[in-house]
Protein backbone atom coordinates (compact mmCIF):
# COMPACT_ATOMS: atom_id res chain seq x y z
CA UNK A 1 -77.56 64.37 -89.78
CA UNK A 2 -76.46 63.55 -92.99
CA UNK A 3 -74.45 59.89 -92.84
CA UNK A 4 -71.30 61.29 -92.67
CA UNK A 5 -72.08 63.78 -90.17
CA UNK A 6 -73.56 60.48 -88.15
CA UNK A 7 -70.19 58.44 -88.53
CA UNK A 8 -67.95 61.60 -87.72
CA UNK A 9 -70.38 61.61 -84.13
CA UNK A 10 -69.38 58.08 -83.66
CA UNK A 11 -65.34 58.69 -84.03
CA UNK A 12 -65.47 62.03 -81.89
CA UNK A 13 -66.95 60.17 -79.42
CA UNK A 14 -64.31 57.84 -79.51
CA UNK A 15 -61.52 60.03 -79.99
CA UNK A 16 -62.76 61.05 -76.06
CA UNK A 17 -62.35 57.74 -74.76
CA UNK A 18 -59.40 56.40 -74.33
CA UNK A 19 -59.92 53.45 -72.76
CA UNK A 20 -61.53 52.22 -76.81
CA UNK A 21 -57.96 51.12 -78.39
CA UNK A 22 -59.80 50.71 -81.73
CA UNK A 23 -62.94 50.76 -83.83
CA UNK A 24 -63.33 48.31 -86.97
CA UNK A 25 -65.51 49.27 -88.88
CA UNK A 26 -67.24 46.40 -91.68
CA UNK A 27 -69.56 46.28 -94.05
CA UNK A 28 -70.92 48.41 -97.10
CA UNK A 29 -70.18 51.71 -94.98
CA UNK A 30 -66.40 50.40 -94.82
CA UNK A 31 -65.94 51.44 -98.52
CA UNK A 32 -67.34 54.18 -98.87
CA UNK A 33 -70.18 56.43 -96.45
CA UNK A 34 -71.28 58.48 -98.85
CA UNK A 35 -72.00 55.65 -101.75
CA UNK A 36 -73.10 53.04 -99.33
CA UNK A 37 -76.79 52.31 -99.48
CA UNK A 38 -78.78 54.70 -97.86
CA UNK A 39 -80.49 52.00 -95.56
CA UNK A 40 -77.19 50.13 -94.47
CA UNK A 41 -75.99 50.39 -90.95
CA UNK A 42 -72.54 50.70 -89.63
CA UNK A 43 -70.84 47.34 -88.14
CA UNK A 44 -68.41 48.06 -85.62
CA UNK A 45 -65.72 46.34 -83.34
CA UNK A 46 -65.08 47.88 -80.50
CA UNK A 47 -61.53 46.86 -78.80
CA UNK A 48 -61.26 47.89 -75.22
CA UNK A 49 -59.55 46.12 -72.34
CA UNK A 50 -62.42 46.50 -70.53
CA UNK A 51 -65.48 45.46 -72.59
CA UNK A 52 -67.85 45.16 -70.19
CA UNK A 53 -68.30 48.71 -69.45
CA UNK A 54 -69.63 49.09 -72.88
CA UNK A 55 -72.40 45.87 -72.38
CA UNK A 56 -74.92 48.28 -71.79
CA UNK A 57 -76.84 50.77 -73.76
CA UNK A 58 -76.37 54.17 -71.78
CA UNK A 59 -73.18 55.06 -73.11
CA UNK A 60 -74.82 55.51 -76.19
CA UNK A 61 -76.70 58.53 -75.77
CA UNK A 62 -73.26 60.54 -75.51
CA UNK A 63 -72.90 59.47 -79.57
CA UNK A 64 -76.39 61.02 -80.53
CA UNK A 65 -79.96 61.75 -80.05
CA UNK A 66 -80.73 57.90 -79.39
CA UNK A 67 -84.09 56.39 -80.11
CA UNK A 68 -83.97 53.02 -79.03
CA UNK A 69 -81.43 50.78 -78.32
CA UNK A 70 -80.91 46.51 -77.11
CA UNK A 71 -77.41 44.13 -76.34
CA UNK A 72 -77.95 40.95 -76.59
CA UNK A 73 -75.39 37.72 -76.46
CA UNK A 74 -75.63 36.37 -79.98
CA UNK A 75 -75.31 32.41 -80.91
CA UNK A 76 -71.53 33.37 -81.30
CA UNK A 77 -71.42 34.16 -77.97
CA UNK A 78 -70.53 38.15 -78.37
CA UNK A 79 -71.89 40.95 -76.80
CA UNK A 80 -73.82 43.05 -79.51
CA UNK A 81 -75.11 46.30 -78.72
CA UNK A 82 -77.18 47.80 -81.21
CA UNK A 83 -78.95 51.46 -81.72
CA UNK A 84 -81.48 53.25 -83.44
CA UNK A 85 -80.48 56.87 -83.30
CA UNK A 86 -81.89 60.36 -84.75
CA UNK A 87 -82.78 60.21 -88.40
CA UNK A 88 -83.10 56.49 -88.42
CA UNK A 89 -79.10 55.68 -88.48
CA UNK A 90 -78.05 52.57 -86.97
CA UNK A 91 -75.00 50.92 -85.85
CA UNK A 92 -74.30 47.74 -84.36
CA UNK A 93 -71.04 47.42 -81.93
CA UNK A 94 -70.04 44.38 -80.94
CA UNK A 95 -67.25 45.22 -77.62
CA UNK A 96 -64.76 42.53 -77.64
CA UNK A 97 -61.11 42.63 -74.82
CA UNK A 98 -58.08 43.79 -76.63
CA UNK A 99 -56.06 40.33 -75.45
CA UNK A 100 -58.20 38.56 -76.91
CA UNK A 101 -58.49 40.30 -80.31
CA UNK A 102 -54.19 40.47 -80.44
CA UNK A 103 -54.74 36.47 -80.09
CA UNK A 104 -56.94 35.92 -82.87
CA UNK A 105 -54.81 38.14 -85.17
CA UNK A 106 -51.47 36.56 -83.83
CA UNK A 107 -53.41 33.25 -84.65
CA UNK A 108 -54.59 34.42 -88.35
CA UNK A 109 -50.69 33.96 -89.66
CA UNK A 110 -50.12 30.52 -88.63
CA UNK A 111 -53.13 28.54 -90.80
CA UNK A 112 -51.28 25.47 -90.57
CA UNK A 113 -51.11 25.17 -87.23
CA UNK A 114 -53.43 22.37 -86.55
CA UNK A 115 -52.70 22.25 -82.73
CA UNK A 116 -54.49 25.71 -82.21
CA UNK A 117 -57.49 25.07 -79.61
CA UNK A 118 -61.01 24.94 -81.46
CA UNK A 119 -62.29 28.02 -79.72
CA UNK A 120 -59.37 30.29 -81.51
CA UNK A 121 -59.82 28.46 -84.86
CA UNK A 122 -63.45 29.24 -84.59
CA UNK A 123 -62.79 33.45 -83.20
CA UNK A 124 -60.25 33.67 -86.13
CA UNK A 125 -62.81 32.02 -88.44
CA UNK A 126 -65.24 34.62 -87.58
CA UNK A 127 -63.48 37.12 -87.53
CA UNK A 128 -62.19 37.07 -91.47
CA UNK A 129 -66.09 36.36 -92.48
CA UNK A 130 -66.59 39.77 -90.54
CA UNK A 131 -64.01 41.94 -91.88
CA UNK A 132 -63.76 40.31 -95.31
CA UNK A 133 -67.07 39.76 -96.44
CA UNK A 134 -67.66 43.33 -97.51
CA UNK A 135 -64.70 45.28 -96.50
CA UNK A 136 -63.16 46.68 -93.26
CA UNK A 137 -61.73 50.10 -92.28
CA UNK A 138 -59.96 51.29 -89.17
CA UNK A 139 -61.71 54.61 -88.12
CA UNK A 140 -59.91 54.93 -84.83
CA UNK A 141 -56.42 52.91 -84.00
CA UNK A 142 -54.39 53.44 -80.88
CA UNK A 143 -52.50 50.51 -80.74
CA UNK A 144 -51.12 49.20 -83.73
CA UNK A 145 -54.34 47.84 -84.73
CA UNK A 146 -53.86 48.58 -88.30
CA UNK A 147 -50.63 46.77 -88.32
CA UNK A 148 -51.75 43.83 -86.80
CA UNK A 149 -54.70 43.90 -89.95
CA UNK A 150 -51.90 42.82 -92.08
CA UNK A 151 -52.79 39.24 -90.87
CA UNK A 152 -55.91 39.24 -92.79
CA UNK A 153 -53.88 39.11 -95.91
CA UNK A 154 -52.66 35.71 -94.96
CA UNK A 155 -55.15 32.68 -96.80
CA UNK A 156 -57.09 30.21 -95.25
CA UNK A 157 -59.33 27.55 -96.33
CA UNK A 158 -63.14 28.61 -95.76
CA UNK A 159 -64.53 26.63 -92.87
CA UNK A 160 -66.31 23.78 -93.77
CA UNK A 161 -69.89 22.51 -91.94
CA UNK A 162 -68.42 19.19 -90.06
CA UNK A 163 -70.05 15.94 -89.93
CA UNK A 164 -71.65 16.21 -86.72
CA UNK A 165 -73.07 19.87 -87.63
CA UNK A 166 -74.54 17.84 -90.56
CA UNK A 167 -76.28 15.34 -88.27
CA UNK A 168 -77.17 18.36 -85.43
CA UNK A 169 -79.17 20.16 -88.11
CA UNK A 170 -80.96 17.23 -90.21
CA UNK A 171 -81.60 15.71 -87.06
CA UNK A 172 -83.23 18.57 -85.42
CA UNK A 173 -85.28 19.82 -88.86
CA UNK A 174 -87.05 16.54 -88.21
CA UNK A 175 -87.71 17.19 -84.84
CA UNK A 176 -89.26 20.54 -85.39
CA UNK A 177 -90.86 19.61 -88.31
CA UNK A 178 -93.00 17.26 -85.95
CA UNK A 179 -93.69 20.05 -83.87
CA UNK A 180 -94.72 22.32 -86.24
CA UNK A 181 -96.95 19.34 -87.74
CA UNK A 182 -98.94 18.55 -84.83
CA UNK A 183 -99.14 22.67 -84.12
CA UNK A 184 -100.90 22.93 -87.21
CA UNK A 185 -103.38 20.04 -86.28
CA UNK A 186 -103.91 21.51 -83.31
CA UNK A 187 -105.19 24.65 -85.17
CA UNK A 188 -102.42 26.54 -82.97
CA UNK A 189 -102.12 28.42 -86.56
CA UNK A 190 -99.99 31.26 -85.03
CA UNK A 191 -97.18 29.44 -82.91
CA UNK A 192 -97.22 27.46 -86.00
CA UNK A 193 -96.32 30.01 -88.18
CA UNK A 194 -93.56 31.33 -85.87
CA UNK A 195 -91.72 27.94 -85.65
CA UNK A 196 -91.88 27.20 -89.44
CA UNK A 197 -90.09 30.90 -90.67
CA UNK A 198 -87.91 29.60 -87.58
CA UNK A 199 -87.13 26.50 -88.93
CA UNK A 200 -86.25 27.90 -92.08
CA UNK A 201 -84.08 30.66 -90.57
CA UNK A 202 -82.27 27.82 -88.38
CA UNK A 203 -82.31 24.60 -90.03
CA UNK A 204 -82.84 25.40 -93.73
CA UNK A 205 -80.66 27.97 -94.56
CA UNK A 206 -77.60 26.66 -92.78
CA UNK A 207 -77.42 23.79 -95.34
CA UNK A 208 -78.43 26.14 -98.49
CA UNK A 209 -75.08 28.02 -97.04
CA UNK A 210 -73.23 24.91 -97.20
CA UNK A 211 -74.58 23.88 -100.58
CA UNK A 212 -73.64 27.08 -102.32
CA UNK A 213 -70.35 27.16 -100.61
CA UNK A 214 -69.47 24.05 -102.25
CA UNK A 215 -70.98 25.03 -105.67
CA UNK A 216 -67.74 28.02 -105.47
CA UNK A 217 -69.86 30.47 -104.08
CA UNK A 218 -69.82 33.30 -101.43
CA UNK A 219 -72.43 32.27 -98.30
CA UNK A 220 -73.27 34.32 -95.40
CA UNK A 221 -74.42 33.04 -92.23
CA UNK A 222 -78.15 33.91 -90.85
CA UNK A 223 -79.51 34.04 -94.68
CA UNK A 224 -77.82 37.59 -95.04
CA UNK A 225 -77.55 38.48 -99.06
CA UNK A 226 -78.95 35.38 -99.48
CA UNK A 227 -80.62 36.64 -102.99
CA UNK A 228 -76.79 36.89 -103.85
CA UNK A 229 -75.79 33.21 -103.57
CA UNK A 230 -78.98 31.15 -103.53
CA UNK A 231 -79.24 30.04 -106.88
CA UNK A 232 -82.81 30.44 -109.36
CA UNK A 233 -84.25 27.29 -108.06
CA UNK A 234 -83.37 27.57 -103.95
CA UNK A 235 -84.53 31.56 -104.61
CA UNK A 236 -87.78 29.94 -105.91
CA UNK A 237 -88.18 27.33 -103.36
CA UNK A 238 -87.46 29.54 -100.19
CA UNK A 239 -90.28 32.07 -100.93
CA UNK A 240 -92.21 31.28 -97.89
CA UNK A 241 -95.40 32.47 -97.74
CA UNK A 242 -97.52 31.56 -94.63
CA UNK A 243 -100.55 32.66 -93.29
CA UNK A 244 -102.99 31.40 -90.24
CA UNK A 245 -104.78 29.49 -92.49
CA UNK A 246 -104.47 25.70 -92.34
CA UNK A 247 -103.93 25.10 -95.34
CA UNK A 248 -101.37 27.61 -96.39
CA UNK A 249 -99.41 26.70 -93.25
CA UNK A 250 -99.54 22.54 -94.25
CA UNK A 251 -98.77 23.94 -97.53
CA UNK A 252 -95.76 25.84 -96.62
CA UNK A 253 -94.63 22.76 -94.65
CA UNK A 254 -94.38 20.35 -97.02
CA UNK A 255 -92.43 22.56 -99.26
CA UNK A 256 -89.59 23.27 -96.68
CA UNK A 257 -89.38 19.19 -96.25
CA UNK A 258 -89.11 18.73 -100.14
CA UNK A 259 -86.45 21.36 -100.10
CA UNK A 260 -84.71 20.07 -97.06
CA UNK A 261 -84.52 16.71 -98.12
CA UNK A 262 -83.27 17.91 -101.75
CA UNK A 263 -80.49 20.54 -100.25
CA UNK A 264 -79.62 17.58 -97.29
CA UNK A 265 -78.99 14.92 -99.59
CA UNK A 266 -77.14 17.12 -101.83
CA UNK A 267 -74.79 18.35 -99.48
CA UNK A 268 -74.11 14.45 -97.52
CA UNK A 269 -73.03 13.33 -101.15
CA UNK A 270 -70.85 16.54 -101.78
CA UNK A 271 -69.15 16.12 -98.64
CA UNK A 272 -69.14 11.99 -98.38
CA UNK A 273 -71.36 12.25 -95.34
CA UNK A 274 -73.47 9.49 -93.97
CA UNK A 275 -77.07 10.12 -93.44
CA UNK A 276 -79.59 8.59 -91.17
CA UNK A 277 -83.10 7.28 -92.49
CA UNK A 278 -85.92 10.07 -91.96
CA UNK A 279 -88.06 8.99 -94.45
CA UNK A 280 -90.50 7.22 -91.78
CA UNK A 281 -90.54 11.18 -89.86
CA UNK A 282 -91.05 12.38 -93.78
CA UNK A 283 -93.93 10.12 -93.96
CA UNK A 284 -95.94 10.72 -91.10
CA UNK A 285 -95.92 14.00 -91.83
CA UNK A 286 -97.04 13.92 -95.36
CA UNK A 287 -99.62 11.79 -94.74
CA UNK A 288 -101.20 14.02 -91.60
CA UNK A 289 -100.94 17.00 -93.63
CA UNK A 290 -101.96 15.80 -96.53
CA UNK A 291 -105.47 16.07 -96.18
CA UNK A 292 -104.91 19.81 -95.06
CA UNK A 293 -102.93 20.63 -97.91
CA UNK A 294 -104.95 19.15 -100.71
CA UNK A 295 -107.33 21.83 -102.86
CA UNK A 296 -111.15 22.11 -101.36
């Protein structure tokens, strides 16, 4: 299958369901299929009033020879169902109810409305990072869904990490840093490695988000295109390498807490944020590692 062939699968199978009001596509396949990197996926919403029929993974197989295929509830609490299928093509479809879609667009128009409930603020929120970061296209619209688009045209200020998200993440990068510290003590080399790429992926890169957001440029959650909004120096400073060894992994550690505190400290004064006193967590750590880290 070529990729057009692939995405033509996708909206025939569609076109014989008519219970799937519309399919959003986003992404670098939005703009164009054919010039569209060769390794990108498609990014779909899928808007149905009954989502939950489409939870699964068997309905799948009607698009095209399927190789493997997982759902999952991400940390925005979505259903994502993703798929491998013939020729390496994937696609990722995230079913969401129709109500609740013509709620968050309804919602999109009003910005100023301050009174909205949190969980809205937060759909619509996502939902403009989704279809705006690299483009949208409606490849199948049976109610008005195109129309209703036209929201997205309305501004509205870029969410901003609050206060207590601030705290929730310094707060637990010190806890886990702990953990990871006495793992590597413990010579538990492997779990040790896991949960310091984890605490990078949670902890670290939520803040270098923040920071280049407020520096006027374009983040994306979960480190995505991070190499095109991290700046020379946080490029330089989040090449991770790790290993099982010891001293690699006390190493590696250290230079995620001299980043963290640098990017942490950074954003608190940026955004006028109080910051609790870590430097006695900082501390231990250094000084239990250090004899680890230091050149043989």
């Amino acid at each position: 299958m070529t990729a057009e062939e692939f995405e033509e699968r996708i909206v025939v199978w569609a076109n014989r369901h008519p219970e799937v009001e519309a399919l959003i596509l986003a992404g670098s396949r939005a703009k164009s299929v054919a010039d569209a990197d060769r390794l990108a996926d498609w990014d779909f919403h899928l808007l149905t009033d009954s989502p939950g029929q489409f939870y699964g993974t068997a309905w799948l197989e009607q698009i095209a020879p399927l190789w493997c295929a997982h759902s999952e509830r991400t940390p925005r609490g979505v259903i994502k169902v993703s798929a491998v299928f013939e020729g390496g093509w994937e696609a990722d479809f995230v079913p969401l109810a129709s109500w609740q879609m013509k709620l968050v667009y309804w919602g999109m128009r009003y910005p100023e409305w301050t009174w909205m409930p949190s969980r809205l603020r937060r759909g619509i929120q996502e939902t403009r990072a989704f279809l705006l970061g690299s483009g949208y296209r409606v490849v199948l619209d049976r109610s008005c869904w195109k129309r209703r688009l036209d929201a997205l045209q309305v501004d509205w200020p870029l969410r901003a990490m609050s206060a207590q998200e601030f705290e929730n993440d310094v707060s637990g990068f010190w806890q886990q840093g702990v953990w990871i510290c006495k793992k590597i003590l413990r010579a538990e080399s492997r779990s040790a490695m896991h949960w310091l790429h984890k605490l990078v992926t949670d902890r670290v890169y939520t803040l270098l988000a923040e920071e280049a957001r407020l520096a006027g440029r374009t983040s994306r959650p979960e480190s995505r295109k991070a190499e095109q909004w991290l700046d020379e120096k946080r490029l330089e400073q989040t090449a991770l390498v790790t290993s099982i060894d010891r001293q690699v992994l006390a190493r590696a550690l250290l230079a995620k807490i001299l980043l963290f505190e640098e990017v942490s400290r950074a954003v608190a004064a940026s955004r006028g944020f109080a910051m609790r006193d870590y430097s006695a967590v900082a501390a231990w750590i250094r000084a239990e590692l250090s004899k680890l880290a230091a050149p043989q």
